[in-house]
N, C-alpha and C. Protein backbone atom coordinates (compact mmCIF):
# COMPACT_ATOMS: atom_id res chain seq x y z
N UNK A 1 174.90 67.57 61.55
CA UNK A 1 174.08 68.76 61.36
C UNK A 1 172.72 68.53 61.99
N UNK A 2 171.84 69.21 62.90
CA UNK A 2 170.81 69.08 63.39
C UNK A 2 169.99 69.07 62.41
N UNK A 3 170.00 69.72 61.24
CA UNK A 3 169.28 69.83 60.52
C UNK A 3 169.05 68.16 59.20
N UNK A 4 169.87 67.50 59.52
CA UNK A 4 169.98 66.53 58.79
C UNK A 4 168.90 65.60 58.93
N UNK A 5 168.59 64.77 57.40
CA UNK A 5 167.56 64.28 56.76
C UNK A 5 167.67 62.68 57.87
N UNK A 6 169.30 62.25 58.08
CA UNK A 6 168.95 61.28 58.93
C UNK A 6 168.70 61.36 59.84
N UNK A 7 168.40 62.35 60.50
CA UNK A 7 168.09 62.47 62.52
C UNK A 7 166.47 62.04 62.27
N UNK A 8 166.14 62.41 61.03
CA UNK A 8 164.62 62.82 61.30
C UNK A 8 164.40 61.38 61.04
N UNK A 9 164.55 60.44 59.87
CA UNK A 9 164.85 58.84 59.95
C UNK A 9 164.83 58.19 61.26
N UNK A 10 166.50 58.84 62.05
CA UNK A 10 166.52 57.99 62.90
C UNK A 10 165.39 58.55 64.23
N UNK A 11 164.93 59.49 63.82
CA UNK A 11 163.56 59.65 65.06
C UNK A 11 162.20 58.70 64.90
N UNK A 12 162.37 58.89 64.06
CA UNK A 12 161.05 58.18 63.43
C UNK A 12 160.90 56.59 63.66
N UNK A 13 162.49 56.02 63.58
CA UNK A 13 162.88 54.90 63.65
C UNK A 13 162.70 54.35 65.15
N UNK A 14 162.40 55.23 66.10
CA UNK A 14 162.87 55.16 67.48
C UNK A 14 163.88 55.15 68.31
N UNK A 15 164.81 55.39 67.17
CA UNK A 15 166.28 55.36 67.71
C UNK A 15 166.67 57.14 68.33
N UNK A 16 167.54 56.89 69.36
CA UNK A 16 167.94 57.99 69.78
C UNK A 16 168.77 58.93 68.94
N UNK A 17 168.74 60.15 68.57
CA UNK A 17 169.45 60.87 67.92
C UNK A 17 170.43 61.75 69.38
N UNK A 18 171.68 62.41 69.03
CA UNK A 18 172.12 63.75 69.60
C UNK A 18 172.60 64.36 68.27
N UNK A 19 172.95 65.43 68.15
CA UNK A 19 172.73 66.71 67.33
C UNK A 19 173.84 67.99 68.19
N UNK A 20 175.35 67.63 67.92
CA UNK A 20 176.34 68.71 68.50
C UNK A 20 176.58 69.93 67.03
N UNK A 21 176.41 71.33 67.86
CA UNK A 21 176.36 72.60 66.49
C UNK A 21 177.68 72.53 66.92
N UNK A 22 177.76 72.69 65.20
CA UNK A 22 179.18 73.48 65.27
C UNK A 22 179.77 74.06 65.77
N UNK A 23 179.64 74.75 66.46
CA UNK A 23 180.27 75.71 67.40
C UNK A 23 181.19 74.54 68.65
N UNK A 24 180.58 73.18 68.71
CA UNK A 24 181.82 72.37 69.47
C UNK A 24 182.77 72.18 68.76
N UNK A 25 183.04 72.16 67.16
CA UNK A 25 184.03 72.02 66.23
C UNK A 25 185.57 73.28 66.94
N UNK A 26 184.98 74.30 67.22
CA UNK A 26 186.18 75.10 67.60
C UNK A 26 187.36 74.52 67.91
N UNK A 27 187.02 73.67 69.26
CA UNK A 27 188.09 73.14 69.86
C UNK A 27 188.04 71.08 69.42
N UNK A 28 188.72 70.84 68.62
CA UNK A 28 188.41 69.95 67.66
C UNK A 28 188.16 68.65 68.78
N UNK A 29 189.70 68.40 69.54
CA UNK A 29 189.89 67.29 70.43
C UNK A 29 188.94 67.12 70.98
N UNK A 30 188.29 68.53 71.99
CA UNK A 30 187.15 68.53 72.62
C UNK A 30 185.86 67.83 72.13
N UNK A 31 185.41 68.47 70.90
CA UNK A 31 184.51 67.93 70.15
C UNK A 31 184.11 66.20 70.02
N UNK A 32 185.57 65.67 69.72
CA UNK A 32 185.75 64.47 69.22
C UNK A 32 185.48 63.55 70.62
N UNK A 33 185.98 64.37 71.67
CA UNK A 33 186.05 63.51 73.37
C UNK A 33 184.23 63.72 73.46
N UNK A 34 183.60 64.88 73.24
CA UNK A 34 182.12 64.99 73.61
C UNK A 34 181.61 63.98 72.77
N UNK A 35 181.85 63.85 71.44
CA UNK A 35 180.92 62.72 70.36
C UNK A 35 181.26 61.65 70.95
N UNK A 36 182.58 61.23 71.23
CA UNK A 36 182.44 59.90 72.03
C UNK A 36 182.22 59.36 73.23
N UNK A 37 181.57 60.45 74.22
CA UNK A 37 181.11 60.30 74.98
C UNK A 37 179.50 60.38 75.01
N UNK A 38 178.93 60.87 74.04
CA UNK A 38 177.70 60.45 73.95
C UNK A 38 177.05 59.34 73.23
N UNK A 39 178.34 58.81 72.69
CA UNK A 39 177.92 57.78 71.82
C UNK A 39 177.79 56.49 72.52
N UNK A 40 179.39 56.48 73.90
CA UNK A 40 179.29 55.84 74.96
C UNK A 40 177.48 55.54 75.62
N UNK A 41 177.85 57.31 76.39
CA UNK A 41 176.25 56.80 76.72
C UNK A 41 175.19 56.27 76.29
N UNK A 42 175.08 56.31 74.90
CA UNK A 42 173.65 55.53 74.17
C UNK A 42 173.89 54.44 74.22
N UNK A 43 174.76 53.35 74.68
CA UNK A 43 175.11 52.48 74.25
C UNK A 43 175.57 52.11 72.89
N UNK A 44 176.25 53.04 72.44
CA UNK A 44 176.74 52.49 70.67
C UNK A 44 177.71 51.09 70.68
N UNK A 45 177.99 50.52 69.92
CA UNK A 45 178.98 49.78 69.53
C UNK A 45 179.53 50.06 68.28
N UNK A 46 179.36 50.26 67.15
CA UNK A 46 179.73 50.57 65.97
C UNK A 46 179.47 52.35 65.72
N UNK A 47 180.71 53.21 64.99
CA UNK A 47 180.10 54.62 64.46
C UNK A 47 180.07 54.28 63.30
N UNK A 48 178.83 54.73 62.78
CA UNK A 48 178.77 54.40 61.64
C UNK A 48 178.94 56.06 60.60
N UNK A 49 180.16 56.27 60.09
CA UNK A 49 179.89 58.01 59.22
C UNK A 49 179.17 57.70 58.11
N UNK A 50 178.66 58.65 57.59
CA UNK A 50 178.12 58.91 55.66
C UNK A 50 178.14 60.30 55.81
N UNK A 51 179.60 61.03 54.65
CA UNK A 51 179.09 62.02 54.92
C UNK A 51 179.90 63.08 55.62
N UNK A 52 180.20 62.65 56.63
CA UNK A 52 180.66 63.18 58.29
C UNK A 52 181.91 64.28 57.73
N UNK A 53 182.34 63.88 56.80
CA UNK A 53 183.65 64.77 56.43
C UNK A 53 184.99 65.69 57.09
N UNK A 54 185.09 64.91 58.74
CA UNK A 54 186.39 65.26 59.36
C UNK A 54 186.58 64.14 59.49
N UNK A 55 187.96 64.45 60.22
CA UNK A 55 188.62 63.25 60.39
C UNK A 55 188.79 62.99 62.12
N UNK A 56 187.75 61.84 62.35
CA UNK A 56 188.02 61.29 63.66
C UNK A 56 189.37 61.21 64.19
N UNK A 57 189.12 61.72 65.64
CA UNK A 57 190.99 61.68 66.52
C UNK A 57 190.56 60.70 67.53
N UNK A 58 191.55 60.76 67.94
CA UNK A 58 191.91 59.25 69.51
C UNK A 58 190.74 59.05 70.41
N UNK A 59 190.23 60.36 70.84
CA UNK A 59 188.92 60.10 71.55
C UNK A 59 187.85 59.57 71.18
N UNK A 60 187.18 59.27 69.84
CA UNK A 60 186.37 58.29 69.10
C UNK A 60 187.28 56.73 68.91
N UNK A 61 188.63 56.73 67.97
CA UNK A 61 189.22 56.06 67.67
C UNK A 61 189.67 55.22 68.59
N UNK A 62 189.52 55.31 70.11
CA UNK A 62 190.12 55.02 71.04
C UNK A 62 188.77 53.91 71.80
N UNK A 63 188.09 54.83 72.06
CA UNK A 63 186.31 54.25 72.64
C UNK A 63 185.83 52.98 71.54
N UNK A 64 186.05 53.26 70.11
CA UNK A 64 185.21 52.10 69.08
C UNK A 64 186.63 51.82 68.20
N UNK A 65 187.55 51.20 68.99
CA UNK A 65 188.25 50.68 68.03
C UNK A 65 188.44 49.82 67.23
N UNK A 66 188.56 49.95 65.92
CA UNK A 66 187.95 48.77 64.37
C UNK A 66 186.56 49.15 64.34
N UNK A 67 185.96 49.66 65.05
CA UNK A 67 184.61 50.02 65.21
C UNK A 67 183.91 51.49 64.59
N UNK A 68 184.67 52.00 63.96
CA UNK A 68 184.14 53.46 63.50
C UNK A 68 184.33 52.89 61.66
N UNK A 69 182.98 52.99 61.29
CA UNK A 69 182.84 53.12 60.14
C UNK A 69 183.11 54.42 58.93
N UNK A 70 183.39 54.32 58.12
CA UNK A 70 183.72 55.25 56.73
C UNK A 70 183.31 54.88 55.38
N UNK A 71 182.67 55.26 54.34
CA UNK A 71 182.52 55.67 53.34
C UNK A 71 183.03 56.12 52.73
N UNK A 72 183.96 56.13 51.56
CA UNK A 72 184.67 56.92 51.12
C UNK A 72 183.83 56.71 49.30
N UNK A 73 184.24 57.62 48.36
CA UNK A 73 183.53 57.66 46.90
C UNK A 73 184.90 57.41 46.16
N UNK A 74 185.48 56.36 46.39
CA UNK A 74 186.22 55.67 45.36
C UNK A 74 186.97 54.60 45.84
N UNK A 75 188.00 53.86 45.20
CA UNK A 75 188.52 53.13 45.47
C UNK A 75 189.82 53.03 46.08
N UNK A 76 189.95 52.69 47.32
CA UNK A 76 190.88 52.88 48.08
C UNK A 76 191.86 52.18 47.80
N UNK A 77 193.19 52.00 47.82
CA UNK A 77 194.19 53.14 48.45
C UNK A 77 193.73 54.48 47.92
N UNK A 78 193.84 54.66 46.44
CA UNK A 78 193.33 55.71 45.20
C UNK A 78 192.55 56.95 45.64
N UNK A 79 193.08 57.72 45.41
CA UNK A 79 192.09 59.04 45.74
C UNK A 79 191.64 59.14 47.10
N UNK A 80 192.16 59.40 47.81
CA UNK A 80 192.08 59.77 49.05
C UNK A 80 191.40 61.11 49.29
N UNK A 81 190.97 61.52 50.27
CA UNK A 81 190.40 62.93 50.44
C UNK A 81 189.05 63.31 50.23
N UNK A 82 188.87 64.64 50.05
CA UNK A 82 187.31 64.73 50.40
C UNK A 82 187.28 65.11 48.91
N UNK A 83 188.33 65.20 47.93
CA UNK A 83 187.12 65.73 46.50
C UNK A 83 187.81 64.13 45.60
N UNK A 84 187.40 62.83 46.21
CA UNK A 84 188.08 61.80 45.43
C UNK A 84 187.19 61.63 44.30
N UNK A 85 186.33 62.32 44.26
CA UNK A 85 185.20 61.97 42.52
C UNK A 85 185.97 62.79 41.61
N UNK A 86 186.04 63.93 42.18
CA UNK A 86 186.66 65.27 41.43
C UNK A 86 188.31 64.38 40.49
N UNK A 87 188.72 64.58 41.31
CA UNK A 87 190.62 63.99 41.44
C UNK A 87 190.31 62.40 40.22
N UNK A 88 189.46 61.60 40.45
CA UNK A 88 189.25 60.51 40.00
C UNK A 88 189.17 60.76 38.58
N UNK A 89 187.85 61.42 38.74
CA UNK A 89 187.39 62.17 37.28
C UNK A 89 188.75 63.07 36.49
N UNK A 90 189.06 63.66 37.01
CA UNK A 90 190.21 64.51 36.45
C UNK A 90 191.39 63.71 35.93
N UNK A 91 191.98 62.53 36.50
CA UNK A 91 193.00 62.00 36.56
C UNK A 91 192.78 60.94 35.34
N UNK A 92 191.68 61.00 34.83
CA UNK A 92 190.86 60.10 33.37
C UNK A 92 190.95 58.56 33.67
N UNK A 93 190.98 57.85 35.06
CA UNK A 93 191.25 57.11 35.22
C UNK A 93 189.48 56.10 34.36
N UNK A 94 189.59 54.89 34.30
CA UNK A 94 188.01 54.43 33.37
C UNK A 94 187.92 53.43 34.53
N UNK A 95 188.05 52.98 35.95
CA UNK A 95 187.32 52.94 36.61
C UNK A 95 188.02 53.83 38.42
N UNK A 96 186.28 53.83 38.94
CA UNK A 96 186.98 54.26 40.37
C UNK A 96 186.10 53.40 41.03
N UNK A 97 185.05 53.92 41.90
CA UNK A 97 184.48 53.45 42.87
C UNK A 97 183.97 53.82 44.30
N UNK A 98 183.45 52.36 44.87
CA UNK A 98 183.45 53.24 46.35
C UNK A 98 183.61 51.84 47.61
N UNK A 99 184.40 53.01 48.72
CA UNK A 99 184.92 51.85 49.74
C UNK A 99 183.94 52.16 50.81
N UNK A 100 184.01 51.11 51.79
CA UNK A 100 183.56 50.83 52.65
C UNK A 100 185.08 50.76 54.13
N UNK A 101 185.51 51.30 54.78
CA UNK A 101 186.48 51.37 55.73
C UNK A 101 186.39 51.57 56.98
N UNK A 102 187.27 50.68 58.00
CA UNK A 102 187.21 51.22 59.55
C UNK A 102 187.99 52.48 59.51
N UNK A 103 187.75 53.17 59.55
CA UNK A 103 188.46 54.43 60.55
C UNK A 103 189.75 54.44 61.33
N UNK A 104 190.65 55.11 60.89
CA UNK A 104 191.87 54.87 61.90
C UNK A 104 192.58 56.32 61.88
N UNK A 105 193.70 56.31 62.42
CA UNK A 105 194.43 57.65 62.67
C UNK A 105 194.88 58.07 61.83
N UNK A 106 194.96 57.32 60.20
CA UNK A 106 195.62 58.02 58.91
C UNK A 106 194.79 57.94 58.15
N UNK A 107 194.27 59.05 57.34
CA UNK A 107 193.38 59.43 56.57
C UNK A 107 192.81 58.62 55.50
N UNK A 108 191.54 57.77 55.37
CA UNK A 108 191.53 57.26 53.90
C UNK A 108 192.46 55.81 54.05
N UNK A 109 192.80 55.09 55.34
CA UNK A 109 194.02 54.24 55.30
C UNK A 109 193.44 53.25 55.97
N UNK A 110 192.24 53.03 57.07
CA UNK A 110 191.71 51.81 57.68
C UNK A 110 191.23 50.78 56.76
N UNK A 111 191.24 49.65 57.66
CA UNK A 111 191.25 48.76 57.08
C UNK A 111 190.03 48.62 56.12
N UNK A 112 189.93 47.75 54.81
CA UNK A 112 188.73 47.64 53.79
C UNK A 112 187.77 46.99 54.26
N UNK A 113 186.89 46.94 54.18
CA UNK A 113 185.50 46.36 54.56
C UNK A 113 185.53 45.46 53.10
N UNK A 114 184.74 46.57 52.11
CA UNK A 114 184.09 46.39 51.17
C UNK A 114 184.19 47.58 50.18
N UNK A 115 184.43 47.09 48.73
CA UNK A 115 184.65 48.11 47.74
C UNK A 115 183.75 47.66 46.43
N UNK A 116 183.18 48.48 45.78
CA UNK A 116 182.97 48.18 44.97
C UNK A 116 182.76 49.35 43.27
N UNK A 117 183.42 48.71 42.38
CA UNK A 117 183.81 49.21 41.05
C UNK A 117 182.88 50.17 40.63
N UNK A 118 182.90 50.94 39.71
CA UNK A 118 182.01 52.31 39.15
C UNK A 118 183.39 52.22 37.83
N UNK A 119 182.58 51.60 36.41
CA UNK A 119 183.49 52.57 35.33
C UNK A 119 182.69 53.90 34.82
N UNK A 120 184.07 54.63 34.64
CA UNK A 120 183.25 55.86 34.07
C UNK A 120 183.48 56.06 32.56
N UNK A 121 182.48 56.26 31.98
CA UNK A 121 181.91 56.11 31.04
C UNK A 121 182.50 57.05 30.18
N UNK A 122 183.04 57.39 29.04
CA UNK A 122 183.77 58.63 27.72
C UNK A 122 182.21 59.53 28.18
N UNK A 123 181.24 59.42 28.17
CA UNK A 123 180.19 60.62 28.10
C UNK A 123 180.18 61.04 29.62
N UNK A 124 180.30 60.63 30.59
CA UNK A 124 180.19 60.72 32.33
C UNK A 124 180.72 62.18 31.88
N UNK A 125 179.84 62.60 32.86
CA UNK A 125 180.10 64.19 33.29
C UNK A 125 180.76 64.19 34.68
N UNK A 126 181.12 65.48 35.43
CA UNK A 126 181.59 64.99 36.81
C UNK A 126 180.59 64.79 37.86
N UNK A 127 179.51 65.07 37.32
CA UNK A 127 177.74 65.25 37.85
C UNK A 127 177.40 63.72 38.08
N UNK A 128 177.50 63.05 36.34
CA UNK A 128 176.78 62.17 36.49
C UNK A 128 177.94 61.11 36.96
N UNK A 129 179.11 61.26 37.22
CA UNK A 129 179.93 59.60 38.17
C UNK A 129 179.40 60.30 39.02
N UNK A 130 179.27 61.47 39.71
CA UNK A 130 179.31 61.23 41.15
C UNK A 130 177.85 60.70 41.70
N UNK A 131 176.59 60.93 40.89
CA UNK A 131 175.56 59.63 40.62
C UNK A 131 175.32 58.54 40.85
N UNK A 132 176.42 58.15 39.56
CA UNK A 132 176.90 56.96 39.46
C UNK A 132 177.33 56.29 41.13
N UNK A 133 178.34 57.05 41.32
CA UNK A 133 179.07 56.40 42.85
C UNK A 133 178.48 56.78 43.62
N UNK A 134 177.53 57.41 44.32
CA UNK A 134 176.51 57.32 45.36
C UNK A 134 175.20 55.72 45.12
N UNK A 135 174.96 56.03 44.15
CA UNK A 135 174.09 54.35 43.65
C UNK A 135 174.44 53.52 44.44
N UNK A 136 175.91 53.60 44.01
CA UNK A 136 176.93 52.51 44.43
C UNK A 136 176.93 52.18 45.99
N UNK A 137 177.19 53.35 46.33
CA UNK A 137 177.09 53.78 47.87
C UNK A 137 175.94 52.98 48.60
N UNK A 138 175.02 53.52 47.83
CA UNK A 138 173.60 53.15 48.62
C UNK A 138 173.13 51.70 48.91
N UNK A 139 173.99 51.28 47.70
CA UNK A 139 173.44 49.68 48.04
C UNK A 139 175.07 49.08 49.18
N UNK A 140 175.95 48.86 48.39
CA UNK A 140 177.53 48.96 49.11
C UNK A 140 177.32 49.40 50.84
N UNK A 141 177.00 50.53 51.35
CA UNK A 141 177.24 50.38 53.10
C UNK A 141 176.29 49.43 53.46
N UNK A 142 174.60 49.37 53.23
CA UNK A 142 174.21 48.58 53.86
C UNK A 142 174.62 47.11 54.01
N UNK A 143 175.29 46.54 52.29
CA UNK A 143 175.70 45.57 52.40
C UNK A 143 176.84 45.21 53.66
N UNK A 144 177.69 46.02 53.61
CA UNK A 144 178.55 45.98 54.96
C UNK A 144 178.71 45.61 55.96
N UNK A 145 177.03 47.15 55.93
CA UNK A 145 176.28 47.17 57.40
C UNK A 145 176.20 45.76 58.05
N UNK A 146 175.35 45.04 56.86
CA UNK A 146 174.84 43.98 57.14
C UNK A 146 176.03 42.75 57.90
N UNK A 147 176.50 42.75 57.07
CA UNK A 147 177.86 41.80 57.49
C UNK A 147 178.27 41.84 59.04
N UNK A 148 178.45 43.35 59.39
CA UNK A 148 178.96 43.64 60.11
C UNK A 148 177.94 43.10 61.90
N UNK A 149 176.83 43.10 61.25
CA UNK A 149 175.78 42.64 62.09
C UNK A 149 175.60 41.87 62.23
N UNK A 150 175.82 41.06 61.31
CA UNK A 150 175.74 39.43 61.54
C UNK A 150 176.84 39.13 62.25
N UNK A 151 178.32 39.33 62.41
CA UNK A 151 179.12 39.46 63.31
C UNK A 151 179.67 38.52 62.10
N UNK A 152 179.96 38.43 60.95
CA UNK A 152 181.24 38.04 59.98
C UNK A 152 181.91 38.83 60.18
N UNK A 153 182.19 40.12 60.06
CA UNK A 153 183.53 41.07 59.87
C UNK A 153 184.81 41.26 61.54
N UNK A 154 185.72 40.85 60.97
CA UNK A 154 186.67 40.90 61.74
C UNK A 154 188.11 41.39 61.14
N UNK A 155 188.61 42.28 61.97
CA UNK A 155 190.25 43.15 61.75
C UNK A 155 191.01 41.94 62.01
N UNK A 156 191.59 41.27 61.47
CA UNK A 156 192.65 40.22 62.10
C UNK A 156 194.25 41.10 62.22
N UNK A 157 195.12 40.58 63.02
CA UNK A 157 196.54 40.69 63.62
C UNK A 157 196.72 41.30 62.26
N UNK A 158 197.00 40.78 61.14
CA UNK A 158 197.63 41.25 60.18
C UNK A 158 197.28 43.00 59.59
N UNK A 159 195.81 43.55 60.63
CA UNK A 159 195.49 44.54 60.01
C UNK A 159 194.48 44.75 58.77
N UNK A 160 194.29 43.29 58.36
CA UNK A 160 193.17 43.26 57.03
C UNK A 160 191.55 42.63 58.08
N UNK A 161 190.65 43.20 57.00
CA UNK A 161 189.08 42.57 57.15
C UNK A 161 188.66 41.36 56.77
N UNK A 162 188.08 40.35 57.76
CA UNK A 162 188.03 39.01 57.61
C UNK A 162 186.92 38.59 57.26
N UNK A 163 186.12 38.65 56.06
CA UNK A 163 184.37 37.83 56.53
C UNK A 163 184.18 36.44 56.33
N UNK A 164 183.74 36.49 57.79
CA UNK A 164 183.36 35.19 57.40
C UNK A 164 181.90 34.51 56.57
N UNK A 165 181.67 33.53 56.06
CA UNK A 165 180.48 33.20 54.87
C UNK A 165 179.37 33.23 56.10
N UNK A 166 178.18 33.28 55.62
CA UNK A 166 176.62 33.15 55.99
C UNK A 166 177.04 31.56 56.61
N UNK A 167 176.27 31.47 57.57
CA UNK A 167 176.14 30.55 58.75
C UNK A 167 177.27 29.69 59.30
């Protein structure tokens, strides 16, 4: 969204922003071939989503492969989809959570980064887990982030996330 709270962050930050309106969404593939071609050009290495709420196709998935980050607000396999607080909450489960995931061609299914627990509480409203699991959030991607920068995190053959320890 152009209008979003992180462009203005990442301006401030010195980092380059682009900003595609909706209106490239029409033609979806298209869309997905333009985002990864500008992401190309900035020099990206990692996408990082929060948020983003479609689902990346081949033309991102293809350019940053293992390389496109996800967020999801619970605990993966579990609750998949975009209302997984809702579904979580509903399903009376007493804990959920939130993942950290690469991105791949099946929804909610790349490989785990990083997850971490949220119980919900007999008084939790559906207001206050989803609170609750953003908290979570906030500290949880950077931790990731971090990992991921230090160059511990690796997809091995088998398809799982590898970290390796500090130094």
């Amino acid at each position: 969204r152009p209008d979003a709270y992180g462009l203005v962050r990442a301006q401030q930050a010195g980092i380059k922003t682009v900003a595609l309106c909706k209106d490239v969404y029409a033609d979806y593939e298209s869309a997905n071939a333009s985002i990864a071609a500008e992401l190309k050009a900035a020099g990206c290495e990692y996408v990082v989503m929060a948020g983003y709420m479609r689902m990346v196709t081949d033309p991102i998935l293809d350019a940053f492969p293992d390389r496109v980050l996800n967020l999801h607000p619970a605990l993966l396999p579990s609750f998949k989809g975009a209302h997984a607080i809702r579904d979580a909450y509903e399903a009376g489960v007493k804990v959920t959570g939130a993942t950290v995931h690469f991105a791949n061609a099946e929804y909610d299914k790349g490989p785990i980064v990083a997850q971490r627990a949220v119980e919900i509480a007999e008084d939790d409203t559906l207001d206050s887990l989803e609170e609750k699991i953003h908290a979570v959030e906030h500290v949880l991607y950077p931790e990731a982030l971090q990992m991921i920068a230090e160059g511990r995190v690796t997809v091995g053959d088998d398809r799982k996330v590898h970290i390796a320890p500090r130094g």
